[in-house]
PDB file of N, CA and C in Angstrom:
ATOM      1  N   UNK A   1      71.678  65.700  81.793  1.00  0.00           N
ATOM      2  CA  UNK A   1      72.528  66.873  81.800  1.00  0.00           C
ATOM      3  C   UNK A   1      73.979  66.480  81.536  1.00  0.00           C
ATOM      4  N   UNK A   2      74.496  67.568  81.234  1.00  0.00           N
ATOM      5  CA  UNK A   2      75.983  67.023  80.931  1.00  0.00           C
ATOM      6  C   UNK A   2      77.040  67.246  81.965  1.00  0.00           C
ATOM      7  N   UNK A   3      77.975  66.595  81.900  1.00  0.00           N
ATOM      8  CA  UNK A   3      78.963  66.824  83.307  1.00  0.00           C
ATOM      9  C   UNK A   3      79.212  68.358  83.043  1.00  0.00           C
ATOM     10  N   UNK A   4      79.425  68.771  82.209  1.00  0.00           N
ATOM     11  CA  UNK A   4      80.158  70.256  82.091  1.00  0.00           C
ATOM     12  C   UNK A   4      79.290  71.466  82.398  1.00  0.00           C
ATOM     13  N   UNK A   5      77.806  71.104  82.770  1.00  0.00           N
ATOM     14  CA  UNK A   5      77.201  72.140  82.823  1.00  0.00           C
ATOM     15  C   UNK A   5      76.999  72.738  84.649  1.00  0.00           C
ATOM     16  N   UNK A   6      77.209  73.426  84.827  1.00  0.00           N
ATOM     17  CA  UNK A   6      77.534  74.397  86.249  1.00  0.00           C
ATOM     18  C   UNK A   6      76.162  75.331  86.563  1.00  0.00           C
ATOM     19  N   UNK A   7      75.771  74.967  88.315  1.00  0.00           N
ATOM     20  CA  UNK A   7      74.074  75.928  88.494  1.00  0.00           C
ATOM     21  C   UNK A   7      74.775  77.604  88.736  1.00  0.00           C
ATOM     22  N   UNK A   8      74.124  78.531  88.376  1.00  0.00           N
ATOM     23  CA  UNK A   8      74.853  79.781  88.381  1.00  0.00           C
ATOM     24  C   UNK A   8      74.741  79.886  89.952  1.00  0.00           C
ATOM     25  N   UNK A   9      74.140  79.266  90.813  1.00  0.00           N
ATOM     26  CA  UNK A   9      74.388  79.738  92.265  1.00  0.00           C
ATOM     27  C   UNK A   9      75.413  78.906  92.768  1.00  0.00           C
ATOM     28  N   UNK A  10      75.793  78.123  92.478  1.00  0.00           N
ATOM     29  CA  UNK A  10      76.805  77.593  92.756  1.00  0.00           C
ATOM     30  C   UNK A  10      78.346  78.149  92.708  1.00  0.00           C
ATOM     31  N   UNK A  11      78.092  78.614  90.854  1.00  0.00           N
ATOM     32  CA  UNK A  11      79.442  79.518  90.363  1.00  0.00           C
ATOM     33  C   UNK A  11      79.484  80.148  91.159  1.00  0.00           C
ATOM     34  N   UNK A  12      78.555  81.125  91.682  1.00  0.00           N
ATOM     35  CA  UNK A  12      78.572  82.692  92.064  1.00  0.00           C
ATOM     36  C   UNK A  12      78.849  82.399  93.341  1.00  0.00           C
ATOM     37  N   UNK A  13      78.554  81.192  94.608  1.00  0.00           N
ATOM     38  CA  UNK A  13      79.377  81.215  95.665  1.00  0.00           C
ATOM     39  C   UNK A  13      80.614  81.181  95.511  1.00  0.00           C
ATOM     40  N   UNK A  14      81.433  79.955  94.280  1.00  0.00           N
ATOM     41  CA  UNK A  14      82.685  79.857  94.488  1.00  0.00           C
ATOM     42  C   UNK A  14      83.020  80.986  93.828  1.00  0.00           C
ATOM     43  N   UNK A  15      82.665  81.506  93.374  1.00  0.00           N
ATOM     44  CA  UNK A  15      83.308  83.132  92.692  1.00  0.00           C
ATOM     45  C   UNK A  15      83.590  84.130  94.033  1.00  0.00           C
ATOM     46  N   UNK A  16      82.480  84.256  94.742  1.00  0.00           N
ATOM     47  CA  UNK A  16      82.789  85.039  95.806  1.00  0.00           C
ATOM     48  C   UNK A  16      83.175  84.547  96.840  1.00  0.00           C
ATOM     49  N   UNK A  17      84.043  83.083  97.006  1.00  0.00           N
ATOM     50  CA  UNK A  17      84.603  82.806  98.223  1.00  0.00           C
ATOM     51  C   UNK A  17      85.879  83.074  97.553  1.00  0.00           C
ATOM     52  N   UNK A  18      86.238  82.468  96.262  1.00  0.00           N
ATOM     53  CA  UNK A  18      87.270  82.979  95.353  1.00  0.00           C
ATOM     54  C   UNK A  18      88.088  84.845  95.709  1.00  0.00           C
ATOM     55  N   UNK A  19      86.863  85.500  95.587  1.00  0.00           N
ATOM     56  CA  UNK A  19      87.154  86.591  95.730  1.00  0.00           C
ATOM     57  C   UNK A  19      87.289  87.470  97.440  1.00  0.00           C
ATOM     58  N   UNK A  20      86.549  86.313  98.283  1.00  0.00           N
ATOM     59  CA  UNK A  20      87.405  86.608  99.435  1.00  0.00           C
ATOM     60  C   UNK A  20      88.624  86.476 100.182  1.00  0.00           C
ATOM     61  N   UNK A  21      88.816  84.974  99.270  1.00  0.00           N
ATOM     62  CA  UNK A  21      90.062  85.048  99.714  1.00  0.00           C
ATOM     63  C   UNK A  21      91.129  85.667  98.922  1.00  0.00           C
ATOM     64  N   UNK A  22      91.010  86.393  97.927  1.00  0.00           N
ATOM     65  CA  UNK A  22      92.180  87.104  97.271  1.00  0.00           C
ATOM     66  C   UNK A  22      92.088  88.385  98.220  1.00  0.00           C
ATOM     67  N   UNK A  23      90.776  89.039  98.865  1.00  0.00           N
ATOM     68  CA  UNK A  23      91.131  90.017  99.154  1.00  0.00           C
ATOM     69  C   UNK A  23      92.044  89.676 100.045  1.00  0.00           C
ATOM     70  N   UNK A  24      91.671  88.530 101.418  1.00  0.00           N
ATOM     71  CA  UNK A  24      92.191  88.505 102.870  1.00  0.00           C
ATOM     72  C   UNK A  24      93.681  88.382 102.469  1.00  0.00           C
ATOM     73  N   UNK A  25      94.044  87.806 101.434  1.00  0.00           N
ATOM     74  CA  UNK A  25      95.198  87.206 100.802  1.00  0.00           C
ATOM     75  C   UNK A  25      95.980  88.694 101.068  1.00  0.00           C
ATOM     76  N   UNK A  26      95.432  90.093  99.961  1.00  0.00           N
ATOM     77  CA  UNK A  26      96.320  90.652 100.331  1.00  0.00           C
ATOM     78  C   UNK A  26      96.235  91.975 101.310  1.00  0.00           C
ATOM     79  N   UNK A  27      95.375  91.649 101.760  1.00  0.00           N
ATOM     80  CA  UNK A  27      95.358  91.990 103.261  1.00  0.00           C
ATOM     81  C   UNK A  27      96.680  91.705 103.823  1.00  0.00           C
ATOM     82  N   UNK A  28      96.813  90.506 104.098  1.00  0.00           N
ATOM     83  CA  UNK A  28      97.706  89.741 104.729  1.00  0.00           C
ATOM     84  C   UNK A  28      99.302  90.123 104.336  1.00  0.00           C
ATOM     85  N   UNK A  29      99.689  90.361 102.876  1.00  0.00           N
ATOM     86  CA  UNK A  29     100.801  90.760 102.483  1.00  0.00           C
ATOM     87  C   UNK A  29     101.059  92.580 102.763  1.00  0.00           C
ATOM     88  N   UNK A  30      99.929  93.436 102.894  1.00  0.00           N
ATOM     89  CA  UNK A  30     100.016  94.635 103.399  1.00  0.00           C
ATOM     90  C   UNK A  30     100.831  94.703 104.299  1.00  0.00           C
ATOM     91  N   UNK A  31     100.362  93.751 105.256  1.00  0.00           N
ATOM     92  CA  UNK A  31     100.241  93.414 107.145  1.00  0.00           C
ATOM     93  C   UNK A  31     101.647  93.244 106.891  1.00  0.00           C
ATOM     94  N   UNK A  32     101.971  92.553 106.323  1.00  0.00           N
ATOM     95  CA  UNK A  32     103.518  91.425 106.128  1.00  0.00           C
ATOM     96  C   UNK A  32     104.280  92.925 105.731  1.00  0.00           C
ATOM     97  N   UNK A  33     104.239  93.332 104.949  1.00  0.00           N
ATOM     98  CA  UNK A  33     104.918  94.637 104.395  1.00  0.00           C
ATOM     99  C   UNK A  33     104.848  95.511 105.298  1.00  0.00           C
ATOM    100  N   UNK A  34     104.263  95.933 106.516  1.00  0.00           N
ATOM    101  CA  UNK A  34     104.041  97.117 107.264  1.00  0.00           C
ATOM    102  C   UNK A  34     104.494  96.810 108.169  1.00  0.00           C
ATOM    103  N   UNK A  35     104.874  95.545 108.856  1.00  0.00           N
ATOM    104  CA  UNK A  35     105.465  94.949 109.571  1.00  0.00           C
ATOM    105  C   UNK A  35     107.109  94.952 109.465  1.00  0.00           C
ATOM    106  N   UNK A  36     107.038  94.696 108.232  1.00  0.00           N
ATOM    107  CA  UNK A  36     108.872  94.585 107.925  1.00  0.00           C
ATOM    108  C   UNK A  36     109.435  95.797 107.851  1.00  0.00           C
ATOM    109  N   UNK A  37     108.719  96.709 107.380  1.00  0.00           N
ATOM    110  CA  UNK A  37     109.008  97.975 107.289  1.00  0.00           C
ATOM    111  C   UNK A  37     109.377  98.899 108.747  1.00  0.00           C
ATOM    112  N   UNK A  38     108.454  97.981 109.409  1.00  0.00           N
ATOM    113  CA  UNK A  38     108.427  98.651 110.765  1.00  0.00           C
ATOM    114  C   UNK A  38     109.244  97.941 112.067  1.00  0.00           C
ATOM    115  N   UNK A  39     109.722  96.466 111.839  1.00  0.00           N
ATOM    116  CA  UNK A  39     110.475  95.782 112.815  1.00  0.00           C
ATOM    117  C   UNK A  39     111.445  95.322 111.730  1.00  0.00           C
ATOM    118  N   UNK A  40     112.428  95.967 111.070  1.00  0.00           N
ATOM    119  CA  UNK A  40     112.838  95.171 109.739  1.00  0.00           C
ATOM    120  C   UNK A  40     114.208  94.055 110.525  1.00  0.00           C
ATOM    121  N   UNK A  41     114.316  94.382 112.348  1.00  0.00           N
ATOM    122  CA  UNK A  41     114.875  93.775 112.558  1.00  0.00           C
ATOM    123  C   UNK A  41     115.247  92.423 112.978  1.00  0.00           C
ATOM    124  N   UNK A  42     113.660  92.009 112.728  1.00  0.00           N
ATOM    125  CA  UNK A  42     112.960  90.906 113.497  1.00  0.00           C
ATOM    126  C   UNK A  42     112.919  89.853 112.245  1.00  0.00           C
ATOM    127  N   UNK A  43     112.576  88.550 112.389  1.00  0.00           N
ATOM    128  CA  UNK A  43     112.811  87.703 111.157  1.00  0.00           C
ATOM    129  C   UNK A  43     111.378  87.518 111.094  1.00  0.00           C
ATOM    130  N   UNK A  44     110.457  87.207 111.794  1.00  0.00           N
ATOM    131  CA  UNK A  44     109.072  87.229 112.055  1.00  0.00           C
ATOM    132  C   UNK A  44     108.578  87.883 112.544  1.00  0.00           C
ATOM    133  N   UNK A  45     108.260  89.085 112.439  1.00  0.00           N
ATOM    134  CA  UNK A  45     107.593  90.507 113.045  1.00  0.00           C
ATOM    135  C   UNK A  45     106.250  90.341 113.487  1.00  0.00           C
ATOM    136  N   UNK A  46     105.287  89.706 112.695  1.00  0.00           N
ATOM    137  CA  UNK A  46     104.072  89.541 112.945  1.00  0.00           C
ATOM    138  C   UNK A  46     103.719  88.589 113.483  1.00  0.00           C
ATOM    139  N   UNK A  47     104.758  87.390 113.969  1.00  0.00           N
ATOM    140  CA  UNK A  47     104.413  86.467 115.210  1.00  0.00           C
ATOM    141  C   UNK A  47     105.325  87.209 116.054  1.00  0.00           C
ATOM    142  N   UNK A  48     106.023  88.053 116.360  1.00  0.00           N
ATOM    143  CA  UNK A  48     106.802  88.702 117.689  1.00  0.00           C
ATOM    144  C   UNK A  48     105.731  89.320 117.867  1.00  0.00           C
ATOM    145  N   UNK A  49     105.015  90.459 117.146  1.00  0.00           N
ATOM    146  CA  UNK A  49     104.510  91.463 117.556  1.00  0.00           C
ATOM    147  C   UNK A  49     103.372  90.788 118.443  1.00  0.00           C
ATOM    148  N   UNK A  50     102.408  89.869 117.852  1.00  0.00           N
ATOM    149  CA  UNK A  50     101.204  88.710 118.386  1.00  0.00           C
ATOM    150  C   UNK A  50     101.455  88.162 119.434  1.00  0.00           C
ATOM    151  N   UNK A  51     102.767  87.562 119.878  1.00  0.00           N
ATOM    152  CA  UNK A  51     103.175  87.093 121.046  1.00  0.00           C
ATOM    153  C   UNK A  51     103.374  88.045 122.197  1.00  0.00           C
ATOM    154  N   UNK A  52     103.836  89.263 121.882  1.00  0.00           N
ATOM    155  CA  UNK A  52     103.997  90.428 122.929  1.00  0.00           C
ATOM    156  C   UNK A  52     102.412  91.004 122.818  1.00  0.00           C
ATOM    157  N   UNK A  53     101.408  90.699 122.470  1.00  0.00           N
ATOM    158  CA  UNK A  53     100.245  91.088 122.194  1.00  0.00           C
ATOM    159  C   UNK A  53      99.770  90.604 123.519  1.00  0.00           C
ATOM    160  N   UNK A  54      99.776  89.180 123.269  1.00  0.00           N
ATOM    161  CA  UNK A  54      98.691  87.939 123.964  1.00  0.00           C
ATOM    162  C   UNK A  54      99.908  87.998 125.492  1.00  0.00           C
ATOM    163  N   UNK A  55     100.821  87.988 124.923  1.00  0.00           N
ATOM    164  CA  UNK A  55     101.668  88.114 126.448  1.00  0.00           C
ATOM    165  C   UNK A  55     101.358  89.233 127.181  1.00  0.00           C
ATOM    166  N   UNK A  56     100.763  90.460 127.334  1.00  0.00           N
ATOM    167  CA  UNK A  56     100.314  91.278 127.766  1.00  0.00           C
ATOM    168  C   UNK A  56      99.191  91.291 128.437  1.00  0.00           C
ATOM    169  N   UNK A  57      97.985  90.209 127.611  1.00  0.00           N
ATOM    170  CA  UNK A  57      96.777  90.259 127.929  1.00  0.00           C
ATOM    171  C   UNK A  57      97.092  89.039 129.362  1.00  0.00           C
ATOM    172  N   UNK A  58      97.439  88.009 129.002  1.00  0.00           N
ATOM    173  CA  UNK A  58      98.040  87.008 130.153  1.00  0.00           C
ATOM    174  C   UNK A  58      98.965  86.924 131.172  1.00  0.00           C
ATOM    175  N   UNK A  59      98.655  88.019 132.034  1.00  0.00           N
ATOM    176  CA  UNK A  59      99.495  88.080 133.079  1.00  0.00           C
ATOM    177  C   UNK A  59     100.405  86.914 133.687  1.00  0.00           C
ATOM    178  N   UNK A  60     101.609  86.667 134.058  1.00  0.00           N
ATOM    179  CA  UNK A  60     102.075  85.400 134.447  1.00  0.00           C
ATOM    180  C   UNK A  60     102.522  85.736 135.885  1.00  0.00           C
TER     181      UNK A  60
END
């Protein structure tokens, strides 16, 4: 066989891990955008917001 030749189940996983991570990708920039929009005063909104999250659940 030749180096260049590829099993189609193979392609078709990395195609669709390919294509998961573009979605989570912009998932993630939504998040980032809805965030800034919404704490535009914060420099990191979405680790403030996460920290007052988990700080809530963990009583001290």
């Amino acid at each position: 066989m030749s180096s260049n030749v590829v099993s189609l189940q193979g392609r078709r996983q990395t195609l669709q891990q390919e294509r998961d991570h573009q979605r989570k990708e912009k998932k993630v920039e939504e998040l980032q955008q809805r965030f800034a929009q919404a704490l535009p005063d914060k420099p990191k909104p979405v680790r403030a917001y996460l920290n007052k999250k988990r700080a809530q659940k963990k009583p001290r």
